[in-house]
C-alpha atoms as a PDB file:
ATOM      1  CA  UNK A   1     163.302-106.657 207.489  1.00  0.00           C
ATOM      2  CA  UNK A   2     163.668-103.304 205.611  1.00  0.00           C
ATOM      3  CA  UNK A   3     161.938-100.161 205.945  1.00  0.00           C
ATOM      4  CA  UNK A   4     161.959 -98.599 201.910  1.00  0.00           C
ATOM      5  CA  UNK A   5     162.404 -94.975 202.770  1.00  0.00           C
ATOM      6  CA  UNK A   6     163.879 -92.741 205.434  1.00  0.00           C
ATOM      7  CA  UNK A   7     164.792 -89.425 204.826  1.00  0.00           C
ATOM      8  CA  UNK A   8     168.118 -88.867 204.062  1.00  0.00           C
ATOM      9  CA  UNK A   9     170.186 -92.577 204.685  1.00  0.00           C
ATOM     10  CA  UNK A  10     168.109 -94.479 202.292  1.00  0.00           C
ATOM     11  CA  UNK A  11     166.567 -98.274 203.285  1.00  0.00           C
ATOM     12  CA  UNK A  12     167.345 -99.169 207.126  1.00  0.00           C
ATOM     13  CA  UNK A  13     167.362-102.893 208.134  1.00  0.00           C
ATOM     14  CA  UNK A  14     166.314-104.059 211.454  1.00  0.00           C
ATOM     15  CA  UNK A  15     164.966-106.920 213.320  1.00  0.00           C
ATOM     16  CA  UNK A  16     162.064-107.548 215.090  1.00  0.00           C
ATOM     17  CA  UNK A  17     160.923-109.990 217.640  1.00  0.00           C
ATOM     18  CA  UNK A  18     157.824-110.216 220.409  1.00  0.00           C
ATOM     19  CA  UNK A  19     154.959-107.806 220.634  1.00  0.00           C
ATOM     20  CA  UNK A  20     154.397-104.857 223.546  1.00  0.00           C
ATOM     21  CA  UNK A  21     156.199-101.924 224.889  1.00  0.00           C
ATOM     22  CA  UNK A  22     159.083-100.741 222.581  1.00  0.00           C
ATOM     23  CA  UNK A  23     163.281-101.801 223.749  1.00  0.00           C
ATOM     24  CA  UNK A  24     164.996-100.504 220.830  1.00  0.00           C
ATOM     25  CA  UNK A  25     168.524-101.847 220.522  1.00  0.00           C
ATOM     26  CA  UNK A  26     171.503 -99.927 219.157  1.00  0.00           C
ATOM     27  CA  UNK A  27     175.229-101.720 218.028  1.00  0.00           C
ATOM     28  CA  UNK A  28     178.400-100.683 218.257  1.00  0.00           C
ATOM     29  CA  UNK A  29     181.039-100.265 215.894  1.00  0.00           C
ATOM     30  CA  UNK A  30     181.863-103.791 215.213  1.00  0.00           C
ATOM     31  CA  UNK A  31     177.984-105.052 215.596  1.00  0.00           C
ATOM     32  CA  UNK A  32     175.114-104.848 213.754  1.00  0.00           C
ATOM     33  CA  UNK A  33     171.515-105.919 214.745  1.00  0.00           C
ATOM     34  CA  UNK A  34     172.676-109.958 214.975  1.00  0.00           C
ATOM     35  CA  UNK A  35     174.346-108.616 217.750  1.00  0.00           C
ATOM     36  CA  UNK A  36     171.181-109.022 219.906  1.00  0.00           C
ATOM     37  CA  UNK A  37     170.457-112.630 219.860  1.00  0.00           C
ATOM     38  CA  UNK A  38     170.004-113.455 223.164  1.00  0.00           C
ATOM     39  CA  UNK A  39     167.971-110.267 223.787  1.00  0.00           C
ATOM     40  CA  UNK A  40     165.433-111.330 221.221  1.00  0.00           C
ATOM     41  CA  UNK A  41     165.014-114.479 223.126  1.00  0.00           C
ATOM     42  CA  UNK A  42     165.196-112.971 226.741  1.00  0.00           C
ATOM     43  CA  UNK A  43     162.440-110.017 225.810  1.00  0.00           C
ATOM     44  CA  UNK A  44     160.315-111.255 222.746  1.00  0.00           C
ATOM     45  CA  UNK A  45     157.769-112.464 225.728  1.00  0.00           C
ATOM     46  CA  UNK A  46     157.403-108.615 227.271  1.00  0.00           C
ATOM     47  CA  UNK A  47     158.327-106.372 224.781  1.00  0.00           C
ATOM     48  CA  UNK A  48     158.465-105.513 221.243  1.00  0.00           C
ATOM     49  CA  UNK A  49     162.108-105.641 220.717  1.00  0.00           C
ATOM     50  CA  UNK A  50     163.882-104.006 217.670  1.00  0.00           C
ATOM     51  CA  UNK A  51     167.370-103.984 216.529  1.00  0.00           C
ATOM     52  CA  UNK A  52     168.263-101.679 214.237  1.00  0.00           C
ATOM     53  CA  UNK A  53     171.467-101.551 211.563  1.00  0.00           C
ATOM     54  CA  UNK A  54     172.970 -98.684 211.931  1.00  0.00           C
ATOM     55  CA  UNK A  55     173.171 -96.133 208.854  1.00  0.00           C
ATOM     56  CA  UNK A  56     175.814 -98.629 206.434  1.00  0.00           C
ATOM     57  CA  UNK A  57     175.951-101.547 209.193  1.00  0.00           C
ATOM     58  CA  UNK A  58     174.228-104.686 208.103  1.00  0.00           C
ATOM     59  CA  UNK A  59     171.748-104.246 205.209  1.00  0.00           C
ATOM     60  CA  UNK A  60     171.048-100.278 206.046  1.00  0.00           C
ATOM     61  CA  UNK A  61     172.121 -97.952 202.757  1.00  0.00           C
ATOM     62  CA  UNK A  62     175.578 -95.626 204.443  1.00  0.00           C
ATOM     63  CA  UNK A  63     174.570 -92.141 205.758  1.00  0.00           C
ATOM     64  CA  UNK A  64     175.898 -89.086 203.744  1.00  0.00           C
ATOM     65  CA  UNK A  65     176.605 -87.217 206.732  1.00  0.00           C
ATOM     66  CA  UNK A  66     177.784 -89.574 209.389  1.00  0.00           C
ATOM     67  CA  UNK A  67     176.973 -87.517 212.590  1.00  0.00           C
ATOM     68  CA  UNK A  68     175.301 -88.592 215.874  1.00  0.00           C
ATOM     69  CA  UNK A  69     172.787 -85.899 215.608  1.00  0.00           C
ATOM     70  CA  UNK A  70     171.580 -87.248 212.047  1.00  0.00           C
ATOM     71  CA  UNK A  71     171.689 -91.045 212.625  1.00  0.00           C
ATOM     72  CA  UNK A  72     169.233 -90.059 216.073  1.00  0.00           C
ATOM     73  CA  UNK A  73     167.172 -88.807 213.854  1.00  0.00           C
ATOM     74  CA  UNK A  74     167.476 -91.936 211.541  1.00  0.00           C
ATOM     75  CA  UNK A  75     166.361 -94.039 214.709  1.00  0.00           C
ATOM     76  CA  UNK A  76     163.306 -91.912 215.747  1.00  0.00           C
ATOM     77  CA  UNK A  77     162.329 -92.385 211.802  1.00  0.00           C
ATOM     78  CA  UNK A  78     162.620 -95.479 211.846  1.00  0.00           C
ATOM     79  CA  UNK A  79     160.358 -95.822 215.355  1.00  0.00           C
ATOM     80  CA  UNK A  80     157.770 -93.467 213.510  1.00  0.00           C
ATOM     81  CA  UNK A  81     157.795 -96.095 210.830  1.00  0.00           C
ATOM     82  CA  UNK A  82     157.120 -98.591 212.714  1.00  0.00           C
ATOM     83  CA  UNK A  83     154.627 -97.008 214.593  1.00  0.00           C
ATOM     84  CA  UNK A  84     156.246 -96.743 217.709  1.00  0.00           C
ATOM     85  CA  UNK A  85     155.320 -93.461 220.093  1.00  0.00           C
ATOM     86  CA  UNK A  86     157.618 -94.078 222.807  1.00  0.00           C
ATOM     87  CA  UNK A  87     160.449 -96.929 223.406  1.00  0.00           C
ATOM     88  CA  UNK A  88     163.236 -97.606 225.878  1.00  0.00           C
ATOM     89  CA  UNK A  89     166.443 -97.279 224.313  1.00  0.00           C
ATOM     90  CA  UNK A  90     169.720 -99.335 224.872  1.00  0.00           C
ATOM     91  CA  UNK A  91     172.732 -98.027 223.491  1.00  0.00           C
ATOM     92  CA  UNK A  92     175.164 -99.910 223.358  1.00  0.00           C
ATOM     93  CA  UNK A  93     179.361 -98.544 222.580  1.00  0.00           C
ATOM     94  CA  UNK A  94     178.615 -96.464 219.592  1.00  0.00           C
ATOM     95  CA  UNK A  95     174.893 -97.047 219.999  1.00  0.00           C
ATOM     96  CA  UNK A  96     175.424 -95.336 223.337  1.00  0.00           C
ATOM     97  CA  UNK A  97     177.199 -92.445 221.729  1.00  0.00           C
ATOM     98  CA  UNK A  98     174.109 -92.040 219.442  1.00  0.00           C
ATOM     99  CA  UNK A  99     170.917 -92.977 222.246  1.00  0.00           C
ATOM    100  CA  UNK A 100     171.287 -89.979 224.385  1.00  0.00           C
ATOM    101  CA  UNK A 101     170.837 -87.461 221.398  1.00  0.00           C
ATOM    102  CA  UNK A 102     167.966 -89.375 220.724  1.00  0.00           C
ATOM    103  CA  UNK A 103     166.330 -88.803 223.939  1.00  0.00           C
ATOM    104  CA  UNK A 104     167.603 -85.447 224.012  1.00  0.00           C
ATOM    105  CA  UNK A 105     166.417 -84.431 220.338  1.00  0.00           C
ATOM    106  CA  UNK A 106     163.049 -86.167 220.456  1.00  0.00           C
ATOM    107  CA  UNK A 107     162.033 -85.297 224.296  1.00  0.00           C
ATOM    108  CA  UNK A 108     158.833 -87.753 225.622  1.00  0.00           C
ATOM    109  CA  UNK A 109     159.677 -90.234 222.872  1.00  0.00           C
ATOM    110  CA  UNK A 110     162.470 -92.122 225.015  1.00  0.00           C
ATOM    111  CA  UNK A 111     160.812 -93.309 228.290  1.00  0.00           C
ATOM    112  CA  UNK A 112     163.544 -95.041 229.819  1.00  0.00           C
ATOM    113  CA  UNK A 113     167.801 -95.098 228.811  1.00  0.00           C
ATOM    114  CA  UNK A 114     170.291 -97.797 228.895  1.00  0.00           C
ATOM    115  CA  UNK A 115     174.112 -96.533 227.871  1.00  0.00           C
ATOM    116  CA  UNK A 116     176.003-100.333 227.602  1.00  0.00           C
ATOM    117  CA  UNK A 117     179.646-100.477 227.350  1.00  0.00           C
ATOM    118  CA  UNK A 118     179.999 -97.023 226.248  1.00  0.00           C
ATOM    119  CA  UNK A 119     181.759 -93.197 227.190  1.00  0.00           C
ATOM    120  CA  UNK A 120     180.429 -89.582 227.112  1.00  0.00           C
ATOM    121  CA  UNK A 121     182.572 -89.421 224.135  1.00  0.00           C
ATOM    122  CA  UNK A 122     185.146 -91.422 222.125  1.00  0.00           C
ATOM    123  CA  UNK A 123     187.074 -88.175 220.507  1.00  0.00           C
ATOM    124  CA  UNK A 124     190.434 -88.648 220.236  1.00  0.00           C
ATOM    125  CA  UNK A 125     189.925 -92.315 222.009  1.00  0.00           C
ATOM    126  CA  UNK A 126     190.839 -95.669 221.044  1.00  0.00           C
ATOM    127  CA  UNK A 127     193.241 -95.281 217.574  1.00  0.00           C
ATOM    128  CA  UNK A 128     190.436 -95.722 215.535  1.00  0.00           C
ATOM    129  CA  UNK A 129     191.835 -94.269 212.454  1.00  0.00           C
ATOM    130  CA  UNK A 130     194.959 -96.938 213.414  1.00  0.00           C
ATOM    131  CA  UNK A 131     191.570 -99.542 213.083  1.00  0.00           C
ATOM    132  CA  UNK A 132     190.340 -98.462 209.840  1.00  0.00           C
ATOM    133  CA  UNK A 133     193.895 -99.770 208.258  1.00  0.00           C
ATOM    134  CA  UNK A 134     192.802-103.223 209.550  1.00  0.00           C
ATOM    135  CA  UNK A 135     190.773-103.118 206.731  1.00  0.00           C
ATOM    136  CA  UNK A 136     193.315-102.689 204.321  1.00  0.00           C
ATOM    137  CA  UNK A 137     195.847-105.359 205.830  1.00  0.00           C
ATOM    138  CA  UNK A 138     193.443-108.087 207.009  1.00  0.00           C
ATOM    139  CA  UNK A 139     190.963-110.702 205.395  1.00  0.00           C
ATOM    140  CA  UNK A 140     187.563-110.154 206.834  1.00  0.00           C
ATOM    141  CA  UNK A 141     188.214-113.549 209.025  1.00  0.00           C
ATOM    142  CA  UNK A 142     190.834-111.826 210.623  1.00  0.00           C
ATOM    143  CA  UNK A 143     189.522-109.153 211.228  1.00  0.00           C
ATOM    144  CA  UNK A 144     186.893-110.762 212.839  1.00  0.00           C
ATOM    145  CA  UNK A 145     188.813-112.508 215.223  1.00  0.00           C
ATOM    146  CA  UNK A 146     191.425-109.407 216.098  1.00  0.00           C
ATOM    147  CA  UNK A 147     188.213-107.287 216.844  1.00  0.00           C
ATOM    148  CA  UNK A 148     186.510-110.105 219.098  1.00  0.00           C
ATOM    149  CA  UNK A 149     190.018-110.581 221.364  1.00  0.00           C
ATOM    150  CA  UNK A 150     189.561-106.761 222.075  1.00  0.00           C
ATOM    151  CA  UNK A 151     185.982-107.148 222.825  1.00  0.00           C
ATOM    152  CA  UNK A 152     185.637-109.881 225.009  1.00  0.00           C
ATOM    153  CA  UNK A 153     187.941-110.844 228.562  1.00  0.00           C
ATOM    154  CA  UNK A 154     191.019-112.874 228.586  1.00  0.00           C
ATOM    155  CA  UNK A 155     189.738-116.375 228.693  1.00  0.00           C
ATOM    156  CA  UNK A 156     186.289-115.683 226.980  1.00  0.00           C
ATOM    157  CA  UNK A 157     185.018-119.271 225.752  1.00  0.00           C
ATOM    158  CA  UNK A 158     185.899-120.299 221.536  1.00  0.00           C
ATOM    159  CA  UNK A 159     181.978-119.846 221.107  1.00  0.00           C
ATOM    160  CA  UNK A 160     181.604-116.607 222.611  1.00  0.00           C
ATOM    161  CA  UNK A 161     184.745-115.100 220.328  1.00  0.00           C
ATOM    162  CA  UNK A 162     183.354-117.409 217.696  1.00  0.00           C
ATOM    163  CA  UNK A 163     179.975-115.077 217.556  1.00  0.00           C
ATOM    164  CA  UNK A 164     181.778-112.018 217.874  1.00  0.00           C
ATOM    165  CA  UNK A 165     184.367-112.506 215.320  1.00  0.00           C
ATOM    166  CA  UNK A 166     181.433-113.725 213.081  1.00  0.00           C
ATOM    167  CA  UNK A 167     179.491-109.983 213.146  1.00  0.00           C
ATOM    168  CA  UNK A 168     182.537-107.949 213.482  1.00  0.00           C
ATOM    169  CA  UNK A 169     183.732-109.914 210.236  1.00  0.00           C
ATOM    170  CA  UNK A 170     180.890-108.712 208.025  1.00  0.00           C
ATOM    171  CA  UNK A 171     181.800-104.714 209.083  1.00  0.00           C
ATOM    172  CA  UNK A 172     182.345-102.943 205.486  1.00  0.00           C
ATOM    173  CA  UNK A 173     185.123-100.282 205.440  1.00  0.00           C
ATOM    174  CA  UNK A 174     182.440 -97.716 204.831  1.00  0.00           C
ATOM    175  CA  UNK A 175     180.406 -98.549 207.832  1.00  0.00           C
ATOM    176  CA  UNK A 176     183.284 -98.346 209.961  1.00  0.00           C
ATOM    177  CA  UNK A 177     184.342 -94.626 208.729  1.00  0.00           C
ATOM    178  CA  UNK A 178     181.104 -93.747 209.436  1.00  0.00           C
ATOM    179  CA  UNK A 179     181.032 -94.943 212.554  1.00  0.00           C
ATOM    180  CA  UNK A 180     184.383 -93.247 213.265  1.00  0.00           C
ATOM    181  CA  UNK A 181     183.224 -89.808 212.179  1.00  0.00           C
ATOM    182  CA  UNK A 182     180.285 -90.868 214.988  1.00  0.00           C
ATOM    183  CA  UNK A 183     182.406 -91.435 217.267  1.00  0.00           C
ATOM    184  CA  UNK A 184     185.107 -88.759 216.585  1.00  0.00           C
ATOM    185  CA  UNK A 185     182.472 -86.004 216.447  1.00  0.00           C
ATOM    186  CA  UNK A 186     180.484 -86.609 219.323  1.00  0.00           C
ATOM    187  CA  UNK A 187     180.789 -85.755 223.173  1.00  0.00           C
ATOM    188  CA  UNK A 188     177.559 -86.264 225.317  1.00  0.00           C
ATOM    189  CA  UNK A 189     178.732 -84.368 228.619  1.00  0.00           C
ATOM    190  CA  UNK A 190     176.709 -81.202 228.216  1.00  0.00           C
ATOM    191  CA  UNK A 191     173.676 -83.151 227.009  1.00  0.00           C
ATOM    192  CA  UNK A 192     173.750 -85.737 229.439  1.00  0.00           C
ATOM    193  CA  UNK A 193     173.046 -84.179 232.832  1.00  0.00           C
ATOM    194  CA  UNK A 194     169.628 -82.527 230.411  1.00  0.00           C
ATOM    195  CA  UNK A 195     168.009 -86.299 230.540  1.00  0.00           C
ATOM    196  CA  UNK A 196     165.739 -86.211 233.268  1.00  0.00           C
ATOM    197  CA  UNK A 197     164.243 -89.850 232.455  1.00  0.00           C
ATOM    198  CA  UNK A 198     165.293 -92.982 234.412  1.00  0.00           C
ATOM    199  CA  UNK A 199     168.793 -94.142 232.982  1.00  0.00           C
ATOM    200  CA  UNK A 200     171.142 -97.631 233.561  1.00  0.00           C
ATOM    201  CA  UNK A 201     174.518 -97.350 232.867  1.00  0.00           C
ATOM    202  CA  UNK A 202     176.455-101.359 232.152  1.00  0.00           C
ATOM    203  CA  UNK A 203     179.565-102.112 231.751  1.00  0.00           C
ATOM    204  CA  UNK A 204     182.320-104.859 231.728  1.00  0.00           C
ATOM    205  CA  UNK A 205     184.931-104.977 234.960  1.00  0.00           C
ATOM    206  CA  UNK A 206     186.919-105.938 231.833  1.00  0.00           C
ATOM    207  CA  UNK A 207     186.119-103.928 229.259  1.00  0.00           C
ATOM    208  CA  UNK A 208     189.280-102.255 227.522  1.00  0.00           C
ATOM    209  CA  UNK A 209     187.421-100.006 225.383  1.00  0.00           C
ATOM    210  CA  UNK A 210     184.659 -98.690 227.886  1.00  0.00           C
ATOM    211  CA  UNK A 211     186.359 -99.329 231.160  1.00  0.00           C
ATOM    212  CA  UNK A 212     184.069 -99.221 234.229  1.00  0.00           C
ATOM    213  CA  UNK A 213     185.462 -95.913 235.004  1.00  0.00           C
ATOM    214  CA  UNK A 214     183.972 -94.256 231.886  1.00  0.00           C
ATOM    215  CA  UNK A 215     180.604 -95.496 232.987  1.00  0.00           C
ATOM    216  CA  UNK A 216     180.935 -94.203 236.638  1.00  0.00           C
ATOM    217  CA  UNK A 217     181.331 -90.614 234.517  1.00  0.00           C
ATOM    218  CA  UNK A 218     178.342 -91.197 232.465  1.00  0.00           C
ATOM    219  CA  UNK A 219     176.398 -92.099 235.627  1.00  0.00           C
ATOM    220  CA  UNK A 220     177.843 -88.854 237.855  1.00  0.00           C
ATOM    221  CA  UNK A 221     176.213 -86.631 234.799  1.00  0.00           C
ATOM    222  CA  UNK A 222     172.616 -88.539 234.772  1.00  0.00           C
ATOM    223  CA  UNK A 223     170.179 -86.729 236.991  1.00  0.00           C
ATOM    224  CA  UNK A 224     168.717 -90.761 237.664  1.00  0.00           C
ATOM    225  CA  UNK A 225     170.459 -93.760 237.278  1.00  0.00           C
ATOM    226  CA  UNK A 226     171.406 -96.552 238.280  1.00  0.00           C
ATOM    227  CA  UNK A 227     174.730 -98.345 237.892  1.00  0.00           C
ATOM    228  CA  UNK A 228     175.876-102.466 236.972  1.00  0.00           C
ATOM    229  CA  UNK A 229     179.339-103.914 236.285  1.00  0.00           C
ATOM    230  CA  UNK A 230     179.575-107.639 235.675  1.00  0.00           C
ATOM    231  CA  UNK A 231     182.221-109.778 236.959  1.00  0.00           C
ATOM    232  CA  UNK A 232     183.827-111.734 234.095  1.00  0.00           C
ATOM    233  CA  UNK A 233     182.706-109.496 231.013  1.00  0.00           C
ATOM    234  CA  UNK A 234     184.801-107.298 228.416  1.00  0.00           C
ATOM    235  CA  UNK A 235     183.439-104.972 226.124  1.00  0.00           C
ATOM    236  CA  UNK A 236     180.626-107.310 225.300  1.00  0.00           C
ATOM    237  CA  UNK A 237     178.620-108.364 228.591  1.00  0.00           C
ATOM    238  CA  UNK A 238     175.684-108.919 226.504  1.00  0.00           C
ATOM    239  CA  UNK A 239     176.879-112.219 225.094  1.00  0.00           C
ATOM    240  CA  UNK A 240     179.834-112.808 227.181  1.00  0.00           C
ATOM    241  CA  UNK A 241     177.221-112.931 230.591  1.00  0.00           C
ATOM    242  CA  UNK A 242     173.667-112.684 228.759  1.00  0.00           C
ATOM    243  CA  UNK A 243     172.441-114.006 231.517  1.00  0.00           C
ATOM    244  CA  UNK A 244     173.249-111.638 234.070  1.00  0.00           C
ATOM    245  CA  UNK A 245     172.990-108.672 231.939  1.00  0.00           C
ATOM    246  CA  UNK A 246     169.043-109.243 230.980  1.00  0.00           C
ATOM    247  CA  UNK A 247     168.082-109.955 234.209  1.00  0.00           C
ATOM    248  CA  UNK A 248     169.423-106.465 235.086  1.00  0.00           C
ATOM    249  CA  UNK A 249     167.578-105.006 232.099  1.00  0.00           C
ATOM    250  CA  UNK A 250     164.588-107.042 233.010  1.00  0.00           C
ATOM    251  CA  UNK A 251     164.963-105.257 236.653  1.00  0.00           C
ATOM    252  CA  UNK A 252     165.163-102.027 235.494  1.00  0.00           C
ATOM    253  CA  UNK A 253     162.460-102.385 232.908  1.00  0.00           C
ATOM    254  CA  UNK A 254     160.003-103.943 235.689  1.00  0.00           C
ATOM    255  CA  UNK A 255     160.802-100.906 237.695  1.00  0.00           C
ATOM    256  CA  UNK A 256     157.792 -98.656 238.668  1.00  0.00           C
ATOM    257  CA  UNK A 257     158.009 -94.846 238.154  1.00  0.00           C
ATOM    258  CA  UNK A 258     158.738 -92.325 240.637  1.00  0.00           C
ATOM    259  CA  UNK A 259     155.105 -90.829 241.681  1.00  0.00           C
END
């Protein structure tokens, strides 16, 4: 589905599935909102669950100004469009980059945080200008399959890089700059410790990109949170171990609030 109008991105695409309390689901850089399969299923039942493209992912219009500031404010339209007053949030790499300045921008709209597979901040990080020139050099099947090796753990099944390759394979050149000037422009430590709302920080013990000891820094900066690894999982826990990784969401979701 497409929302027409949004204020300064043009049309964003998203998917929808279930009926209930807001999740809200936010990619990464080599995702888009297919990336969320298995939470459709898993959540459809409890929640209303949206997954949005980011600004130039999938079939949303690019940003002008790729910044984390104005694609949080692209989300929170896109809630208001829908009609939703308050969501939880799951960020998840660059999604997590861009979540927090949501909640921090739009205070009482976020009521609960998830940061997946993700830093305070990706500056300097990762050689994604090196990345871009993928684009250049590789067929978009190739691409595909170089960016699913680095997502998922040595030994991840042919089905499980199958899928990723798949999504990361329909990335656009544009999208990814965008999502580079996100990523390169963005450090969440002084907003961070401001999020007084309960918070889950998951990663992969495998994960190249967003090592477990990037999340344990997230988590020191979060007034409350809570903390989950998974055995077995690379950059992408939430296909690699879908399993495990929504019944940890569907913990911390089922959680009752401090009185």
């Amino acid at each position: 589905m497409t929302l027409p109008e949004l204020s300064r991105s043009g049309p964003i695409a998203y998917r929808e599935a279930g009926q209930g309390p807001a999740l809200m689901l936010m990619h990464g850089i080599g995702g888009n909102s297919k990336t969320w399969e298995e939470q459709y299923r898993a959540f459809a039942g409890s929640h209303r669950v949206i997954g949005w493209d980011a600004p130039g992912f999938g079939g949303s219009d690019p940003a002008p100004e790729p910044t984390a500031d104005l694609w949080a404010d692209e989300a929170m339209g896109l809630l208001d469009r829908l009609g939703v007053e308050t969501a939880v949030l799951l960020g998840h790499s660059m999604g997590g980059i861009i979540a927090p300045r949501v909640a921090s921008r739009h205070p009482g709209r976020i009521e609960r945080l998830v940061l997946s597979g993700t830093r305070a901040g990706f500056v300097g990080a990762l050689g994604l200008e090196e990345r871009l020139r993928e684009f250049d050099t590789l067929t978009p099947e190739e691409r595909g399959r170089t960016r699913a090796v680095g997502m998922a753990a040595p030994g991840a099944p042919p089905d499980v890089l199958a899928r990723l390759a798949g999504i990361a394979g329909e990335g656009t050149r544009e999208a990814f700059a965008g999502g580079v000037a996100v990523l390169d422009g963005t450090d969440n430590r002084a907003i961070l410790p401001t999020l007084d709302i309960p918070a889950l920080v998951l990663c992969g013990m495998e994960d190249g990109i967003a090592p477990p000891e990037r999340g344990e820094e997230i988590a020191a900066l979060l007034p409350d949170v809570r903390m989950t690894c998974f055995e077995g999982a690379g950059h992408a826990a939430y296909v690699e171990k879908p399993d495990a990784y929504n019944a940890r969401l569907a913990e911390f979701l089922a959680e009752k609030p401090h009185a």
